[in-house]
Protein backbone atom coordinates (compact mmCIF):
# COMPACT_ATOMS: atom_id res chain seq x y z
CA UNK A 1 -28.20 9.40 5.54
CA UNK A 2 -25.12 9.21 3.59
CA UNK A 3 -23.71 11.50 0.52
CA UNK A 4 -20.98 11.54 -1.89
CA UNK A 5 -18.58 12.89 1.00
CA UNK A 6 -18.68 9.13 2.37
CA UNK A 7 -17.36 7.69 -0.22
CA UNK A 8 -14.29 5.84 1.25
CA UNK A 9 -15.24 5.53 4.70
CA UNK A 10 -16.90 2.48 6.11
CA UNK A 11 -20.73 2.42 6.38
CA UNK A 12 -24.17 0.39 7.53
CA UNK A 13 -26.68 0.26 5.49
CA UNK A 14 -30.31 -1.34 5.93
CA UNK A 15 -32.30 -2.28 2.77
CA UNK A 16 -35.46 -2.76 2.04
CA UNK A 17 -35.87 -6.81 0.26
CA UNK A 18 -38.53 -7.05 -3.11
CA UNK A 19 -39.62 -10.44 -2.58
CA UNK A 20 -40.14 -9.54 1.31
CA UNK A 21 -41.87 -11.83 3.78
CA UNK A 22 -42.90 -12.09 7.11
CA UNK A 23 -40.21 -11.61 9.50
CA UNK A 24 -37.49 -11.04 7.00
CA UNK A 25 -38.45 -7.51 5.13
CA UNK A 26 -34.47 -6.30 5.76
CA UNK A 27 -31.09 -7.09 5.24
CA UNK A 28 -28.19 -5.05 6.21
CA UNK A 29 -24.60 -4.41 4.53
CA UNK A 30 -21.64 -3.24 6.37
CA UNK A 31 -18.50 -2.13 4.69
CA UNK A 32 -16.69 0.95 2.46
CA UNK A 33 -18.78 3.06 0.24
CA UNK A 34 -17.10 2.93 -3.02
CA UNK A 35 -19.45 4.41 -5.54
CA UNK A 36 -22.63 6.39 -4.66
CA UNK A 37 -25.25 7.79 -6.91
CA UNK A 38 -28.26 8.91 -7.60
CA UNK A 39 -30.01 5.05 -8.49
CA UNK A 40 -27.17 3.03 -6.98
CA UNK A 41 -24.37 2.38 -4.35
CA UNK A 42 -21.92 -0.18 -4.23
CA UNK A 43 -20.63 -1.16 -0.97
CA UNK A 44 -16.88 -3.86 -0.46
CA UNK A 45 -17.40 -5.58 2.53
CA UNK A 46 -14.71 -7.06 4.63
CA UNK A 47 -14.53 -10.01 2.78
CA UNK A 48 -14.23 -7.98 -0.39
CA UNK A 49 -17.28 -9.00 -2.04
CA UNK A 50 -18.98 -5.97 -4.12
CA UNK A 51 -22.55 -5.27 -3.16
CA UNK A 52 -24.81 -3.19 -5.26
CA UNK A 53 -27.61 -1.59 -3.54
CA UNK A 54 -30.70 -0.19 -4.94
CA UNK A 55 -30.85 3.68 -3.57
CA UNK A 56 -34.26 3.04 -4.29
CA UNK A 57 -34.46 0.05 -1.43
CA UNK A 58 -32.28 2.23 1.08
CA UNK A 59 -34.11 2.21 4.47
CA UNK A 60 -31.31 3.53 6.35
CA UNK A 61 -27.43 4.33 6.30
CA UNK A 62 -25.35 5.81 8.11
CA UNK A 63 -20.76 6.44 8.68
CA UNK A 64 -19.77 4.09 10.93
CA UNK A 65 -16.17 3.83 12.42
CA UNK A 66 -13.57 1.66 10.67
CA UNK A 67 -12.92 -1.71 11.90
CA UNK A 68 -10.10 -2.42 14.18
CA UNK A 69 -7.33 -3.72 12.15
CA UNK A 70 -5.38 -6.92 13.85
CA UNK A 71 -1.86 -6.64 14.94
CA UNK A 72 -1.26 -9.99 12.87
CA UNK A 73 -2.58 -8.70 10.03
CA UNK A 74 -0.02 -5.26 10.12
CA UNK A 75 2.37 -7.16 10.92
CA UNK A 76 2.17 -10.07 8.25
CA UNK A 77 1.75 -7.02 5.88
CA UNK A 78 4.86 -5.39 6.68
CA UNK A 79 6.62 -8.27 6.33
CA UNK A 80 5.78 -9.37 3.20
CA UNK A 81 6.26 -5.69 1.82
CA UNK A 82 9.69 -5.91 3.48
CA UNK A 83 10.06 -8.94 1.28
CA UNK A 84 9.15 -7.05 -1.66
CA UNK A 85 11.99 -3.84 -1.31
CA UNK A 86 15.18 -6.16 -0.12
CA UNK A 87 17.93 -3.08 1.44
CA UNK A 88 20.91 -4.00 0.48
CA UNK A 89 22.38 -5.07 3.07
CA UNK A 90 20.60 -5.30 6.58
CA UNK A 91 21.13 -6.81 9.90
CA UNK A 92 18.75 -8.19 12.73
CA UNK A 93 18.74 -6.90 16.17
CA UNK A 94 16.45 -8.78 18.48
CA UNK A 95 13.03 -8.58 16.81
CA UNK A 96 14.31 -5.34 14.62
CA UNK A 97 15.55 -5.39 10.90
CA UNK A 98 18.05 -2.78 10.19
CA UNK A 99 18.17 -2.29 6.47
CA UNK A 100 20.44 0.21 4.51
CA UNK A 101 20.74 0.60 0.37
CA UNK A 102 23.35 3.72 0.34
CA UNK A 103 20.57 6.26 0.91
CA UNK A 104 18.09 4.90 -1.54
CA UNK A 105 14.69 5.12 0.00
CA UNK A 106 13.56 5.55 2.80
CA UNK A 107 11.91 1.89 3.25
CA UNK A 108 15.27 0.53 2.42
CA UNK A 109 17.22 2.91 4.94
CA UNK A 110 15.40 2.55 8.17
CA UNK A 111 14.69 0.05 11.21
CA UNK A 112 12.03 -2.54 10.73
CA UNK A 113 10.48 -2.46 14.39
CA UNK A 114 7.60 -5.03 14.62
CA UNK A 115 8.57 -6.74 17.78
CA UNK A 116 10.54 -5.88 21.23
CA UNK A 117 14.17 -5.73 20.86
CA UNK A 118 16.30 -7.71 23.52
CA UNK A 119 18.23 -5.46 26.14
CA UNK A 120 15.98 -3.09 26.30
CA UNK A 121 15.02 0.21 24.47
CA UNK A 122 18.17 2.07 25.10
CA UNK A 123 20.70 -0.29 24.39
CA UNK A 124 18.88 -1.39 21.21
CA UNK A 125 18.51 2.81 19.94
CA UNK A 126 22.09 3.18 20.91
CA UNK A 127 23.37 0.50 18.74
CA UNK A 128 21.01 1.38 15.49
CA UNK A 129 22.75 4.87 15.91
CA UNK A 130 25.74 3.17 15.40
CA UNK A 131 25.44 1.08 13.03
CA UNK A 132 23.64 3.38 10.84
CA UNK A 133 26.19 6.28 11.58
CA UNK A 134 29.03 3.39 10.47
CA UNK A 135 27.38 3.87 6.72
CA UNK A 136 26.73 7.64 7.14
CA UNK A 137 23.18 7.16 7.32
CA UNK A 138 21.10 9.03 9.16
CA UNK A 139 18.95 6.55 12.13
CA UNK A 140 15.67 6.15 11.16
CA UNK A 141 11.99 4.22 12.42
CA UNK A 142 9.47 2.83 10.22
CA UNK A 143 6.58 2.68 12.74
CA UNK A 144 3.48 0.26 11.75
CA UNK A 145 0.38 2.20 13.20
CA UNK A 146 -0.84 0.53 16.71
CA UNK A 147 1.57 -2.12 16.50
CA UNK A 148 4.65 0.11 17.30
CA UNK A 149 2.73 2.34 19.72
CA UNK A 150 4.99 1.74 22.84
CA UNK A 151 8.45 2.63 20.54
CA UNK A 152 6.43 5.54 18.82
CA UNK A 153 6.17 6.89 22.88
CA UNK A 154 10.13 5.89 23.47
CA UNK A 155 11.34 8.09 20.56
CA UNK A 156 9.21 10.64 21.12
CA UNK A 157 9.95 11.15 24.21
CA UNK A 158 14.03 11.36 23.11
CA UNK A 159 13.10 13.96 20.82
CA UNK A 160 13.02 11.61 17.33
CA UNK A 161 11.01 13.72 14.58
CA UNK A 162 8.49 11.65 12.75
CA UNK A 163 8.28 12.26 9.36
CA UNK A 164 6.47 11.06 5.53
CA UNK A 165 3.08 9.73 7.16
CA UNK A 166 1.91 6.54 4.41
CA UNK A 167 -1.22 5.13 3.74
CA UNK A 168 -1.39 1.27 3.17
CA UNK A 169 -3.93 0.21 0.83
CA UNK A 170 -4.79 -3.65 -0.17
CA UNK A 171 -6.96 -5.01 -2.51
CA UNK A 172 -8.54 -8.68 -3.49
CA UNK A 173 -7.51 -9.91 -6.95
CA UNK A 174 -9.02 -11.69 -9.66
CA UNK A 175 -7.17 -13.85 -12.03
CA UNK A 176 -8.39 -11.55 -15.12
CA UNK A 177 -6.69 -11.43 -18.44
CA UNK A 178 -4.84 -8.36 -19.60
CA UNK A 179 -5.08 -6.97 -23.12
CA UNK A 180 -3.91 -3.38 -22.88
CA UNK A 181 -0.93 -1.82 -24.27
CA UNK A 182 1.51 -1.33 -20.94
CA UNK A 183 4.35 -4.16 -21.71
CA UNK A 184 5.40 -6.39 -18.87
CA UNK A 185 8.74 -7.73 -18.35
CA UNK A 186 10.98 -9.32 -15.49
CA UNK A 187 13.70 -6.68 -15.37
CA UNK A 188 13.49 -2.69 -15.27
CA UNK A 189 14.78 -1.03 -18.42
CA UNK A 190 17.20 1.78 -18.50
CA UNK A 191 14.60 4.77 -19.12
CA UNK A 192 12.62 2.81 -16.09
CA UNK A 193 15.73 2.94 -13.57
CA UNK A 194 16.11 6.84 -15.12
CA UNK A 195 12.92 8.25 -13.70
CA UNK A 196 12.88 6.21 -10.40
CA UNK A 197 16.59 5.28 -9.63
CA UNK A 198 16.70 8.95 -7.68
CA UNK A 199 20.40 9.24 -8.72
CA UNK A 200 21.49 5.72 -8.38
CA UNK A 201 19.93 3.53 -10.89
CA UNK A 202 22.97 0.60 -9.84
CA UNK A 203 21.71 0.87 -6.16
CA UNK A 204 17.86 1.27 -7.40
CA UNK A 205 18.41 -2.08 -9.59
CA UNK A 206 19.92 -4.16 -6.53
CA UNK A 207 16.72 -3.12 -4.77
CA UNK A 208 14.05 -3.72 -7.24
CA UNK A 209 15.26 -7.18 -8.72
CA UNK A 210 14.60 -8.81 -11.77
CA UNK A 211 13.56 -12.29 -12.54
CA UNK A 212 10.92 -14.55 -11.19
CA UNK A 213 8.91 -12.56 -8.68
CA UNK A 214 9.63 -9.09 -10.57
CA UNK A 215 7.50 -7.63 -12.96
CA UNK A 216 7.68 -3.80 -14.66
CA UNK A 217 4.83 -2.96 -16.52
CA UNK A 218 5.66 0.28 -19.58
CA UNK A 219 3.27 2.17 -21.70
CA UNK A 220 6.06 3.83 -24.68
CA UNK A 221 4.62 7.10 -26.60
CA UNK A 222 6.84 8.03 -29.79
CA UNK A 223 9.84 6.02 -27.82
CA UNK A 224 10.16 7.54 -24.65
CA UNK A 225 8.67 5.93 -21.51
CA UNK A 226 5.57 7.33 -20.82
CA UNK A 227 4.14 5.62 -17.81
CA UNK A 228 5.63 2.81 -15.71
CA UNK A 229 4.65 0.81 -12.36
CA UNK A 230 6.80 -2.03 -10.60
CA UNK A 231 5.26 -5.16 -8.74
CA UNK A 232 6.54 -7.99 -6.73
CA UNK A 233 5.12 -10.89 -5.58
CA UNK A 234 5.94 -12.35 -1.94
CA UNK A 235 3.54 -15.20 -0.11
CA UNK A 236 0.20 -14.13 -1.45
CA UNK A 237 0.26 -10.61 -1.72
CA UNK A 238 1.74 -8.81 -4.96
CA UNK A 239 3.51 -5.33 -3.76
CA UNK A 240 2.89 -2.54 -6.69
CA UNK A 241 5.38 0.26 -6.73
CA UNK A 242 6.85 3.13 -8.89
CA UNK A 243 3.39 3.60 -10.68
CA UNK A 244 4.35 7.25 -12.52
CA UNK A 245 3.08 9.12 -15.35
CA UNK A 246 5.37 11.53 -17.28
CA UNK A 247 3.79 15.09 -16.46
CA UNK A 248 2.31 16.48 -19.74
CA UNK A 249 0.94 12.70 -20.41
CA UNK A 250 -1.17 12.19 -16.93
CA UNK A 251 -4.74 12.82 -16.75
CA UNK A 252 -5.34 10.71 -19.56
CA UNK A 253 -5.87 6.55 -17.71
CA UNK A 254 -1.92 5.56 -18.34
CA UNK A 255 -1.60 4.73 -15.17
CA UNK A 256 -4.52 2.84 -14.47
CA UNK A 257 -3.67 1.12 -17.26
CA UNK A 258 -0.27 0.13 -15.72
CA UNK A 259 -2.08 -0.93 -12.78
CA UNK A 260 -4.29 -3.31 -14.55
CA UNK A 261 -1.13 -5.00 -16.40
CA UNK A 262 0.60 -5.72 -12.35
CA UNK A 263 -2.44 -6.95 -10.89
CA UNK A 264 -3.22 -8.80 -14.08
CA UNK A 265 0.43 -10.50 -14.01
CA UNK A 266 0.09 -10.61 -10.27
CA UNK A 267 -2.88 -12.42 -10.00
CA UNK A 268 -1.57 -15.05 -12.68
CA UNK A 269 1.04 -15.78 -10.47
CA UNK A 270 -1.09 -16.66 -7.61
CA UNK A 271 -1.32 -13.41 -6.27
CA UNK A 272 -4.68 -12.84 -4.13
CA UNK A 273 -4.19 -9.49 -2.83
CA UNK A 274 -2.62 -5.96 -3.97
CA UNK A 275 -1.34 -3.79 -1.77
CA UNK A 276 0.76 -0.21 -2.57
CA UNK A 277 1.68 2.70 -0.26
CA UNK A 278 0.76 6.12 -0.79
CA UNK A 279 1.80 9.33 1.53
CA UNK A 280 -1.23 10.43 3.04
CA UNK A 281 -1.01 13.99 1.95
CA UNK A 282 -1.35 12.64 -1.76
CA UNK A 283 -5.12 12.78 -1.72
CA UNK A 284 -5.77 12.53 -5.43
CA UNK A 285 -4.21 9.75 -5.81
CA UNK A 286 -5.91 7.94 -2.51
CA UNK A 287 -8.75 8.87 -4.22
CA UNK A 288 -7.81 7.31 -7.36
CA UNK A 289 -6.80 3.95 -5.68
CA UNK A 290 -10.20 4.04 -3.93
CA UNK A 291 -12.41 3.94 -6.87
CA UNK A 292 -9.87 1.37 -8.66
CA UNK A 293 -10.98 -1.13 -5.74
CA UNK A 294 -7.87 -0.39 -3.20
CA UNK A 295 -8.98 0.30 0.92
CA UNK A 296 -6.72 1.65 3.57
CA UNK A 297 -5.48 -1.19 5.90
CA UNK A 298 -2.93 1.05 8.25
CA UNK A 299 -0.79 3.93 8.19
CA UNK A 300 2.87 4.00 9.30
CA UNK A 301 5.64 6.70 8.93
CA UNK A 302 9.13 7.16 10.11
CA UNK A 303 10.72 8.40 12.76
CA UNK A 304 14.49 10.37 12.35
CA UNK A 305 16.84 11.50 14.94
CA UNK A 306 17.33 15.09 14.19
């Protein structure tokens, strides 16, 4: 049988119908346990419909392991992310993306490697170490989960660390109105390029964008920027970022509340699904992201020559 501790992981569960009849006294539900309680459980299935279930009605349920995730899907993902955080300047190498932004993030500083690069593996490592040590970067991997498995082996066989393990999480949207107090606009504000610019708020603006496509969502408390998120649409999938809560203000729903205004403007601009990245060691806020709808898709994480 199942308990709290499942919530999050994918399950099967058999349930008893009220208006049974002969030969049809069960149905069955397959998909991630997102709330469970004492009188009822609610189940997302693939297709992302909610299902409440009647503990009452539970026959039988039980973990079952996660469902392969397709290479097109990862892949189609990463793209449209990639879309989402433009490097500043990048350059393509065979099936490889080499992206730099003067340091600024890691997403923006590293190769995207979704496909074989021509010349083989050597050549093609050789000349991203050169080309990043021409900016005086250092090389660096973003590896998609299964997809990359065969590079993953190459570089860690030459000794390349791997680093910053994320967790992709995606979500289906509804085109729901917003009426909460976060402000949205289509260009980041000075305090908002403060807390997330790292240093470089010129470089941070170049990657974020403004405009059509851009959206940063603020909640202000006596005039200072308490909580802020960024999102950005690209095909059908709205990319949130930068969700952050001033320390002595979290706790206290601001940044749910910034979440609702993205997926809120997202969805309004034909947005059908969310997706963010979290590092995996960041379990409270996994957890948060669970119960606010969002289900882990893949992991990737980088790989740097040391």
């Amino acid at each position: 049988m199942l308990g709290p501790e499942h919530v999050g992981r994918r399950v099967a569960v058999r349930i008893r119908l009220r208006d049974a009849r002969p030969g049809l006294r069960f149905t069955d539900v397959t998909g991630e346990l997102i709330e469970f309680g004492a009188e009822r459980w609610l189940v997302r299935s693939a297709a992302g419909a909610v299902v409440t279930v009647d503990a009452a009605a539970v026959v039988a349920a039980r973990p079952v392991p996660p469902q392969p995730v397709k290479f097109s899907e990862i892949i189609g993902l990463e793209r449209l992310l990639a879309e989402t955080w433009p490097a500043v300047e990048t350059a393509a190498l065979g099936g490889w993306v080499l992206r730099a932004a003067g340091g600024f993030t890691n997403r923006a500083n590293s190769v995207l490697a979704l496909t074989a690069p021509e010349g083989g593996i050597d050549a093609a490592v050789a000349a991203v170490e050169a080309w990043y040590a021409a900016r005086g970067l250092p090389a660096k991997f973003s590896l998609a989960g299964p997809v990359t498995r065969r590079l993953e082996e190459e570089l860690d066989a030459r000794g390349w660390e791997a680093r910053m393990e994320t967790v992709v999480m995606v979500k289906a949207l509804d085109e729901t109105a917003y009426a909460g107090e976060a402000v949205v606009s289509d260009a980041p504000s000075a305090a908002f390029l403060e807390q997330t610019g790292r240093g470089d708020p010129a470089v941070a603006a170049r990657v974020f964008g403004s405009g059509p496509g851009r959206a940063y969502a603020e909640i202000r408390r006596g005039g200072a920027l308490a909580a802020r998120g960024r999102g950005a649409v690209a095909g059908d999938l709205l990319a949130v970022t930068n969700v952050g809560t001033l320390p002595d203000l979290r706790r206290q729903g601001l940044g749910t509340e910034v979440l609702a205004a993205l997926e809120a403007w997202g969805a309004g601009g034909g947005a059908a699904r969310a997706a963010l990245q979290v590092e995996a060691d960041n379990a409270p806020a996994i957890g948060m992201y669970r119960r606010l709808g969002y289900a882990e898709r893949y992991r990737y994480h980088y790989r740097v020559r040391p």
